[in-house]
C-alpha atoms as a PDB file:
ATOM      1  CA  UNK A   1      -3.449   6.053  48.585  1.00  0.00           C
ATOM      2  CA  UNK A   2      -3.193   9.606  48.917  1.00  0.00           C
ATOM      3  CA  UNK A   3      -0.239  11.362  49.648  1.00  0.00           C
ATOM      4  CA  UNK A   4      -1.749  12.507  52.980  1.00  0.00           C
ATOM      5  CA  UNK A   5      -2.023   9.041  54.344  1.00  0.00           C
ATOM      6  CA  UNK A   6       0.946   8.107  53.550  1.00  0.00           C
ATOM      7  CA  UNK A   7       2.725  10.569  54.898  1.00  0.00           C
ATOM      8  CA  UNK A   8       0.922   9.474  58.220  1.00  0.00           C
ATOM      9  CA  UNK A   9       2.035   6.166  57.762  1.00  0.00           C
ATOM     10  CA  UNK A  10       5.046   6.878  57.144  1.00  0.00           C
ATOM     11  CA  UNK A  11       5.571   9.530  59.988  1.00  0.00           C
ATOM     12  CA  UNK A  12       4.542   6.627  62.904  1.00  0.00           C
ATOM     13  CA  UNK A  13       6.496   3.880  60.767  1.00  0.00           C
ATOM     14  CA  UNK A  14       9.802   6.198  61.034  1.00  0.00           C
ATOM     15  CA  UNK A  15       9.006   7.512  64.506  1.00  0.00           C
ATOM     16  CA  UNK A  16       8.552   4.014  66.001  1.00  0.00           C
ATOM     17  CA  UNK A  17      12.178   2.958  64.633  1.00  0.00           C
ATOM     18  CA  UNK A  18      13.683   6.020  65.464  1.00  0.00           C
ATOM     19  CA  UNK A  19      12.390   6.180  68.678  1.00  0.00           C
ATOM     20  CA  UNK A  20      14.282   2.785  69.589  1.00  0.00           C
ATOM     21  CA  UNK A  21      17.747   4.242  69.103  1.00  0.00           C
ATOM     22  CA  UNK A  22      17.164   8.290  69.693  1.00  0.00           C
ATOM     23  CA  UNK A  23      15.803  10.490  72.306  1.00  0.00           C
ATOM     24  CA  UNK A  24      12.605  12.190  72.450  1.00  0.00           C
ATOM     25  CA  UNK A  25      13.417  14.271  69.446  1.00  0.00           C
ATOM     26  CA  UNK A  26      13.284  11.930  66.876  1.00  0.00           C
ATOM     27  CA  UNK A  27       9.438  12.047  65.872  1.00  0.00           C
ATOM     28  CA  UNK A  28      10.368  15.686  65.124  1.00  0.00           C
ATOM     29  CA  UNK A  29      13.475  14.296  62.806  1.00  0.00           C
ATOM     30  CA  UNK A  30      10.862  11.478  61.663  1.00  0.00           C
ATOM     31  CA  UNK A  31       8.161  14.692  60.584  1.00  0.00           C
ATOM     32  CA  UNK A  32      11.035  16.578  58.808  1.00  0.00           C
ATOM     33  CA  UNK A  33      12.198  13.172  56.504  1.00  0.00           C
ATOM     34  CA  UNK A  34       8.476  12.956  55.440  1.00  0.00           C
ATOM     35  CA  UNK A  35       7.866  16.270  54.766  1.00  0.00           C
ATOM     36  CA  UNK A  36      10.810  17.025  52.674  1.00  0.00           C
ATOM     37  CA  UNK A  37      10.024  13.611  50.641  1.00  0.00           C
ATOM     38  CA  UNK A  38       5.843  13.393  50.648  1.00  0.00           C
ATOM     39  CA  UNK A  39       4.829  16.905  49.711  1.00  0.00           C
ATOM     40  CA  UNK A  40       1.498  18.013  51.125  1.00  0.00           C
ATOM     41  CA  UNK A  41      -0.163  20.936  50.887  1.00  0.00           C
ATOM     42  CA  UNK A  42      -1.841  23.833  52.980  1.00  0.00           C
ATOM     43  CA  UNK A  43      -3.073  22.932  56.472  1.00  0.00           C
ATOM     44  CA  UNK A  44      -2.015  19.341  56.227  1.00  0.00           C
ATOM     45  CA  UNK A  45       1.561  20.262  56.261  1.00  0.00           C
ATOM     46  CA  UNK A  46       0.986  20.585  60.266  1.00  0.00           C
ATOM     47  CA  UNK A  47      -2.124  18.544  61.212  1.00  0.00           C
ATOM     48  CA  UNK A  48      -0.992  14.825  59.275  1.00  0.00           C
ATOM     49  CA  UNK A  49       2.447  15.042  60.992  1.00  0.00           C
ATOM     50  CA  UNK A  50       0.669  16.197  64.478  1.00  0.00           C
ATOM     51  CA  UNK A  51      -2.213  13.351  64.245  1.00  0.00           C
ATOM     52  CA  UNK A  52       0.489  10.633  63.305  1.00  0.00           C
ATOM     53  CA  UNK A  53       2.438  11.921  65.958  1.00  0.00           C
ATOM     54  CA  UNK A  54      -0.119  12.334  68.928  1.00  0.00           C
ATOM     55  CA  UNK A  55      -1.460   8.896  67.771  1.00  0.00           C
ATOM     56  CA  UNK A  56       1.865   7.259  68.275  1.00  0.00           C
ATOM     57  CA  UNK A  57       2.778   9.063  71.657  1.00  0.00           C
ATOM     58  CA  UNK A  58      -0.082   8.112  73.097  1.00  0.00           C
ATOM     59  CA  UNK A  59      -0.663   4.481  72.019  1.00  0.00           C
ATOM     60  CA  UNK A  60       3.207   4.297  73.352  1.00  0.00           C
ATOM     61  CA  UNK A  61       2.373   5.890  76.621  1.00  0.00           C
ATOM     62  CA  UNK A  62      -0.170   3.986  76.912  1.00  0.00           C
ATOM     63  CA  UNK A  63       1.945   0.556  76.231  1.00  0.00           C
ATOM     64  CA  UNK A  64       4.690   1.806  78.466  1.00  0.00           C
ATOM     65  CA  UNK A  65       2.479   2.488  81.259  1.00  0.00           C
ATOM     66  CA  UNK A  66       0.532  -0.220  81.413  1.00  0.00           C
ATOM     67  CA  UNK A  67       3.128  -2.548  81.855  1.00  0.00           C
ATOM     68  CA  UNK A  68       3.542  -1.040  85.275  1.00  0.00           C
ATOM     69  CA  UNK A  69      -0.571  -0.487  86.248  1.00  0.00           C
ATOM     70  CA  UNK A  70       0.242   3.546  85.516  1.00  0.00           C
ATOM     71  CA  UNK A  71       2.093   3.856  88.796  1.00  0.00           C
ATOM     72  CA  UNK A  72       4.432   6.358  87.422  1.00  0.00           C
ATOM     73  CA  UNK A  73       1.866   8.009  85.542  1.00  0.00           C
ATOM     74  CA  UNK A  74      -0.492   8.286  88.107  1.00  0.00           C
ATOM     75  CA  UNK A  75       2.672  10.142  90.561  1.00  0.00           C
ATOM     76  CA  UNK A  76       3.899  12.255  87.604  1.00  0.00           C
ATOM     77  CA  UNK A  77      -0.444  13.449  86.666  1.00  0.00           C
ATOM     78  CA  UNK A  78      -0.596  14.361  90.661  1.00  0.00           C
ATOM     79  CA  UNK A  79       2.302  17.036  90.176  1.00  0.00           C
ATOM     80  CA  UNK A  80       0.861  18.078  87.540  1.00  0.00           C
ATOM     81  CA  UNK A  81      -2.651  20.003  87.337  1.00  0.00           C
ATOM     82  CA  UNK A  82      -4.414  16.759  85.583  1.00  0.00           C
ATOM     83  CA  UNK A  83      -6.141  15.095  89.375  1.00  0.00           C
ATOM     84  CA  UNK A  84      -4.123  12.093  89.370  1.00  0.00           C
ATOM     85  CA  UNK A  85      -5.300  10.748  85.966  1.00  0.00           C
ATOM     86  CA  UNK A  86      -3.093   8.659  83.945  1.00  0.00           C
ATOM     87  CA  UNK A  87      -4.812   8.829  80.945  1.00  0.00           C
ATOM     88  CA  UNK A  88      -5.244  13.029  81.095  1.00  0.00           C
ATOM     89  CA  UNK A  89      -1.707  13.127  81.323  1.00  0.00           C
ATOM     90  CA  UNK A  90      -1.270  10.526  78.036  1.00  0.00           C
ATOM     91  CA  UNK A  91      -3.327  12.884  75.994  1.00  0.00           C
ATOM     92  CA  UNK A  92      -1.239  15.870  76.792  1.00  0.00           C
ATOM     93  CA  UNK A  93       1.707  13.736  76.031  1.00  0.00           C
ATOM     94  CA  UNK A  94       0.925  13.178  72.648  1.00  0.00           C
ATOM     95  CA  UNK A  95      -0.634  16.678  71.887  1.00  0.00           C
ATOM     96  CA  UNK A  96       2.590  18.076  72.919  1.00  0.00           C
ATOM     97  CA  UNK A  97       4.618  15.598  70.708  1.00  0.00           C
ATOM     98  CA  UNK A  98       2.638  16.476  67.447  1.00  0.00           C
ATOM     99  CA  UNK A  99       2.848  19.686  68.055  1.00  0.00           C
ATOM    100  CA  UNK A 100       6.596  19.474  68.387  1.00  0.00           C
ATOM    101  CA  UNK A 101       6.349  17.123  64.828  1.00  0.00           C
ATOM    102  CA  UNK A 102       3.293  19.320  63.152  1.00  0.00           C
ATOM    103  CA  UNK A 103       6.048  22.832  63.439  1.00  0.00           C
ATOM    104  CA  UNK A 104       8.663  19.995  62.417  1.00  0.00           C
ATOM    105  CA  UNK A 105       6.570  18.779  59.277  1.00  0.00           C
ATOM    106  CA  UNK A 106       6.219  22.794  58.682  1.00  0.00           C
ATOM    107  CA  UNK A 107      10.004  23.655  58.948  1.00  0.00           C
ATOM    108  CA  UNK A 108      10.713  20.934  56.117  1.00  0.00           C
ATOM    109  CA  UNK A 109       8.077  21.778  53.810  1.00  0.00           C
ATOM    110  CA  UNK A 110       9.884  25.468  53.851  1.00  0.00           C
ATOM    111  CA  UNK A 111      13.172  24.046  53.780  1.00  0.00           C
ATOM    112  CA  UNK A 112      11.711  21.893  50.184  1.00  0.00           C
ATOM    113  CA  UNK A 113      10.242  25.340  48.750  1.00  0.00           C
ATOM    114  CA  UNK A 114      13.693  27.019  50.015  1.00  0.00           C
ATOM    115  CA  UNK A 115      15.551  24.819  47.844  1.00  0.00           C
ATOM    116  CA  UNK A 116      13.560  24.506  44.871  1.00  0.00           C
ATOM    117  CA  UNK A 117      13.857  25.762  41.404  1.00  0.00           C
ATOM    118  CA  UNK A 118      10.867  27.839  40.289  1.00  0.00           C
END
């Protein structure tokens, strides 16, 4: 496996247990703990931790929601701009967690270089 996917894995592995016992925040704590241990390069430093992220928000959303036919969803997407559509408003869910874990996965990447001998 490349170190790319397993950051991924790891990311939605640590997020889902986090997420149990911590707020909302802890997919960016789960991004950080990766990136500091699984060190990627370039571009990917941002996108792996945002797709693993966005992927897990919104299969979550989803699974939340559903168990309630997207009543709550459905109230909460008419306030906002999205027409009433559940599933609008579960993509912008996710794309705004990874991009709260893709600037996470960035901040620990500079914290590794910060701290390393070169």
């Amino acid at each position: 496996m490349t170190k790319n996917t397993i950051n991924f894995i790891a990311t939605i592995i640590i997020a889902g247990i986090l997420s149990q016992i911590l707020p909302w925040w802890s997919i960016m704590v789960a991004a950080f703990a990766t990136s500091l241990f699984i060190s990627l390069k370039r571009v990917a430093v941002f996108v792996v931790p945002f797709l693993a992220t966005t992927l897990f928000w919104m299969v979550y959303a989803l699974w939340l929601s559903n168990t309630n036919d997207f009543v709550l969803a459905k109230k909460i997407a008419v306030l906002l701009p999205l027409g009433g559509n559940a599933y609008l408003l579960t993509l912008v869910t996710g794309i705004i967690g990874g991009i709260a874990a893709g600037i996470s996965g960035i901040f620990g990447k500079q914290c590794v270089t910060l701290l390393s001998d070169r």
